[in-house]
Protein backbone atom coordinates (compact mmCIF):
# COMPACT_ATOMS: atom_id res chain seq x y z
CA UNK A 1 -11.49 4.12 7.30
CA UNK A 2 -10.94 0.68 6.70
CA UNK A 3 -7.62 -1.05 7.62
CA UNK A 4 -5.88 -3.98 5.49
CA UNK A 5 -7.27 -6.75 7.58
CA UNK A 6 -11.18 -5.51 6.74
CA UNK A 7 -9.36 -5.33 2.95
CA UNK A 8 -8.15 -8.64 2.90
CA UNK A 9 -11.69 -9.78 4.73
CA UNK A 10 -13.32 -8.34 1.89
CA UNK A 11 -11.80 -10.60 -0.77
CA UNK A 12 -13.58 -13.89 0.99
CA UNK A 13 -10.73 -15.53 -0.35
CA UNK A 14 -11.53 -18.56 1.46
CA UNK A 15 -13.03 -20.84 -1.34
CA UNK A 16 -11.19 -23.54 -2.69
CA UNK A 17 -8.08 -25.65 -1.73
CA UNK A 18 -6.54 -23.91 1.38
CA UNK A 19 -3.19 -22.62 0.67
CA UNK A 20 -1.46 -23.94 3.44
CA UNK A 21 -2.40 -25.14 7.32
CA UNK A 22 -0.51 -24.02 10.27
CA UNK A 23 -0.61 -24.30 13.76
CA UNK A 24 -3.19 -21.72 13.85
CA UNK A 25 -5.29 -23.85 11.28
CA UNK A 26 -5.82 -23.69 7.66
CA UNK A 27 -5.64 -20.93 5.45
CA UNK A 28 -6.01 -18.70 2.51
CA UNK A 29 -4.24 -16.27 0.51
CA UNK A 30 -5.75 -12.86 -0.04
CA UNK A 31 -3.62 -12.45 -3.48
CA UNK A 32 -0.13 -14.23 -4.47
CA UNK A 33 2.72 -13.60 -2.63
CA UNK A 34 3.92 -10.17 -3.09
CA UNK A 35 7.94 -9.85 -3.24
CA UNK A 36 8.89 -7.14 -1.35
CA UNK A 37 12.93 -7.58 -1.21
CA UNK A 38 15.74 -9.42 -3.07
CA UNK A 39 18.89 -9.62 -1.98
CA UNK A 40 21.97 -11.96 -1.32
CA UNK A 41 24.31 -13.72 -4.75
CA UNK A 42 23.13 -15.91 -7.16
CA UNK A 43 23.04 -19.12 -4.84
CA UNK A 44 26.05 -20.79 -6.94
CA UNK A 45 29.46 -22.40 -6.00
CA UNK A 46 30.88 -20.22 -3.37
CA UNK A 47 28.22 -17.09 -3.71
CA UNK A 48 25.92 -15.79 -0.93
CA UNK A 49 22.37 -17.71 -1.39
CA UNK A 50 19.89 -16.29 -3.15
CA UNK A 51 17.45 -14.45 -0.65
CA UNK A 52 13.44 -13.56 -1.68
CA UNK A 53 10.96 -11.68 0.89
CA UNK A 54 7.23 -12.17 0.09
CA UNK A 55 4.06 -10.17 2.22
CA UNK A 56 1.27 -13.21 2.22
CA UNK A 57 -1.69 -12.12 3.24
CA UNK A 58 -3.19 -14.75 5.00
CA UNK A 59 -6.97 -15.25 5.99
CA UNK A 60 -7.59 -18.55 8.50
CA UNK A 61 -10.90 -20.66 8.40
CA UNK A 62 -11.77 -19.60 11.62
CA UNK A 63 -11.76 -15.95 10.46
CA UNK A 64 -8.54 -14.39 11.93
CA UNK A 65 -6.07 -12.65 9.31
CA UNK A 66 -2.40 -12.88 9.48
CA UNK A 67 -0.07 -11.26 7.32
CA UNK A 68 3.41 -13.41 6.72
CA UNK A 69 6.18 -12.71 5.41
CA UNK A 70 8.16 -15.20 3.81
CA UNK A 71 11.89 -15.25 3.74
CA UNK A 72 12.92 -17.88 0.76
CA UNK A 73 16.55 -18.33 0.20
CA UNK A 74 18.10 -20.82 -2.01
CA UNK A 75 21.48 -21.89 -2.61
CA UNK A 76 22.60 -24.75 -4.87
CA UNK A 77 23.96 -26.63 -2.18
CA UNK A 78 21.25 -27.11 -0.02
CA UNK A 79 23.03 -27.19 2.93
CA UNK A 80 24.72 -24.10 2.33
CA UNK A 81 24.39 -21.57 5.99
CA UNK A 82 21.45 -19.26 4.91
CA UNK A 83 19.64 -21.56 2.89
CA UNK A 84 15.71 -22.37 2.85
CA UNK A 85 12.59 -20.89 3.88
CA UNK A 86 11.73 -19.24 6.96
CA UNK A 87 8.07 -17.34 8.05
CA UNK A 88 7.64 -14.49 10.41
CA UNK A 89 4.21 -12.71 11.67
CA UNK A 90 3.75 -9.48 10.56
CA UNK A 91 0.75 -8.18 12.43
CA UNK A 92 1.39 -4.87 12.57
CA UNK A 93 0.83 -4.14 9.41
CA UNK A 94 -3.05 -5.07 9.88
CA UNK A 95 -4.16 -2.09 10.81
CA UNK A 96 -2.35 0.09 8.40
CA UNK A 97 -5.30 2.21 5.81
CA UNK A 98 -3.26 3.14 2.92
CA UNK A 99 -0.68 1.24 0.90
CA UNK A 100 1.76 3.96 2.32
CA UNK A 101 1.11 3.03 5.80
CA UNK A 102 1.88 -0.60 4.94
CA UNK A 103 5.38 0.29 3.03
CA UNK A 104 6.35 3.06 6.12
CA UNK A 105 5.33 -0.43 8.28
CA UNK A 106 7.20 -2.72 6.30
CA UNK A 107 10.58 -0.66 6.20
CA UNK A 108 10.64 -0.55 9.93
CA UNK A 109 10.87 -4.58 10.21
CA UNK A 110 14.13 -5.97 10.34
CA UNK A 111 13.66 -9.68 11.06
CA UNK A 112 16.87 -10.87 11.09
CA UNK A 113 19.73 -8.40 11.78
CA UNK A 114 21.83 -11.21 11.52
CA UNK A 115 21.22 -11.95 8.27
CA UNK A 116 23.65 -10.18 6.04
CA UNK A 117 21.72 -10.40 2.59
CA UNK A 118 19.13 -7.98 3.38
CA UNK A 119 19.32 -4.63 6.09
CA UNK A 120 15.16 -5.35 5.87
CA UNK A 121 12.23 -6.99 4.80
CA UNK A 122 11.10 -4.34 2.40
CA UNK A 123 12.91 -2.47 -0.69
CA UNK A 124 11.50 0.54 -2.74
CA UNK A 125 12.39 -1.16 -5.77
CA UNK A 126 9.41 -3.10 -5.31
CA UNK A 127 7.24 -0.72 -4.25
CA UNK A 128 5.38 -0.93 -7.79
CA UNK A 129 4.27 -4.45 -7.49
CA UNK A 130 3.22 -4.10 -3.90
CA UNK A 131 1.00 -1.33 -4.21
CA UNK A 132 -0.53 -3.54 -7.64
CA UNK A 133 -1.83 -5.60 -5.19
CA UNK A 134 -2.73 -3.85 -2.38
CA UNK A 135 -4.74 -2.12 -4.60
CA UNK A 136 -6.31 -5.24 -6.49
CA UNK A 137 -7.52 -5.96 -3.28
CA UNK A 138 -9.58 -2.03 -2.78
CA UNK A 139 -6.91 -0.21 -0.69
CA UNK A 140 -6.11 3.07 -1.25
CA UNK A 141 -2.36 4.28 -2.41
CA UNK A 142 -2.50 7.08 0.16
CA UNK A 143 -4.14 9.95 2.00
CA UNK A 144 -5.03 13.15 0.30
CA UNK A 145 -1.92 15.73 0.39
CA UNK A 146 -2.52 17.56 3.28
CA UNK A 147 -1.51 20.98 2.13
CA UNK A 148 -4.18 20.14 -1.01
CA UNK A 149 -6.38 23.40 -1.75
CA UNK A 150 -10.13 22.69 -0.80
CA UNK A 151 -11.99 21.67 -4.06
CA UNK A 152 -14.86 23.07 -2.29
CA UNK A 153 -13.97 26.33 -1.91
């Protein structure tokens, strides 16, 4: 069965201008940004910032893949606590096989616990647009039911 980094290897995204360069090196994105949470006020006057999750699915030059997840928060006062963008690893959703396994994976992070605009990384309400692009890139939604009668029979 193959897992999400042999999906995202598949793509062979890497053509073009790089996306971005790290530490790590340069890189690619296996599809755009996926937003997998929203949360926090509107970002104006005295109101919480406005807080965005994204799942990048990143594929460096030298052939490693790193999923990212990409905490964007704005506020119209820039300076405002809470404010800007921040990037965590997310390697353990690489070797997840279905799009299941990656939202089961992804509900289970909680990056921050200190940050009071989201409980986690990952909300249901976007579970439409995440498996849209998990499967754009060949993965599967899920397992067969396993209490499924045998077609064979």
């Amino acid at each position: 069965m193959k897992t999400l980094k042999d999906y995202i290897v598949d793509q062979k995204c890497r053509k073009g201008p790089a996306a971005g360069t790290t530490k790590n090196g340069t890189y690619w994105l296996a599809c755009d940004p996926i937003k997998i949470q929203d949360a926090g006020g509107d970002g104006i006057g005295c109101n919480a910032p406005s807080v965005a999750y994204y799942l990048r699915l990143r594929h460096f030059r030298d052939g490693a893949v790193r999923p990212q997840i990409h905490r964007k928060a704005w506020h119209q006062n820039g300076s405002y606590s809470g404010a800007g963008n921040q990037y965590y690893g997310c390697d353990q959703i690489i070797t997840c096989t279905t799009v299941e396994d990656v939202i089961v994976a992804l509900k289970s992070i909680n990056i921050d616990e200190s940050d009071c605009y989201a409980e986690h990384v990952y909300h249901d309400i976007f579970a439409d647009d995440l498996t849209a692009a998990l499967t754009g890139i060949g993965m599967p939604v899920s397992m067969p039911p396993p209490d499924e009668p045998d077609e064979q029979l």
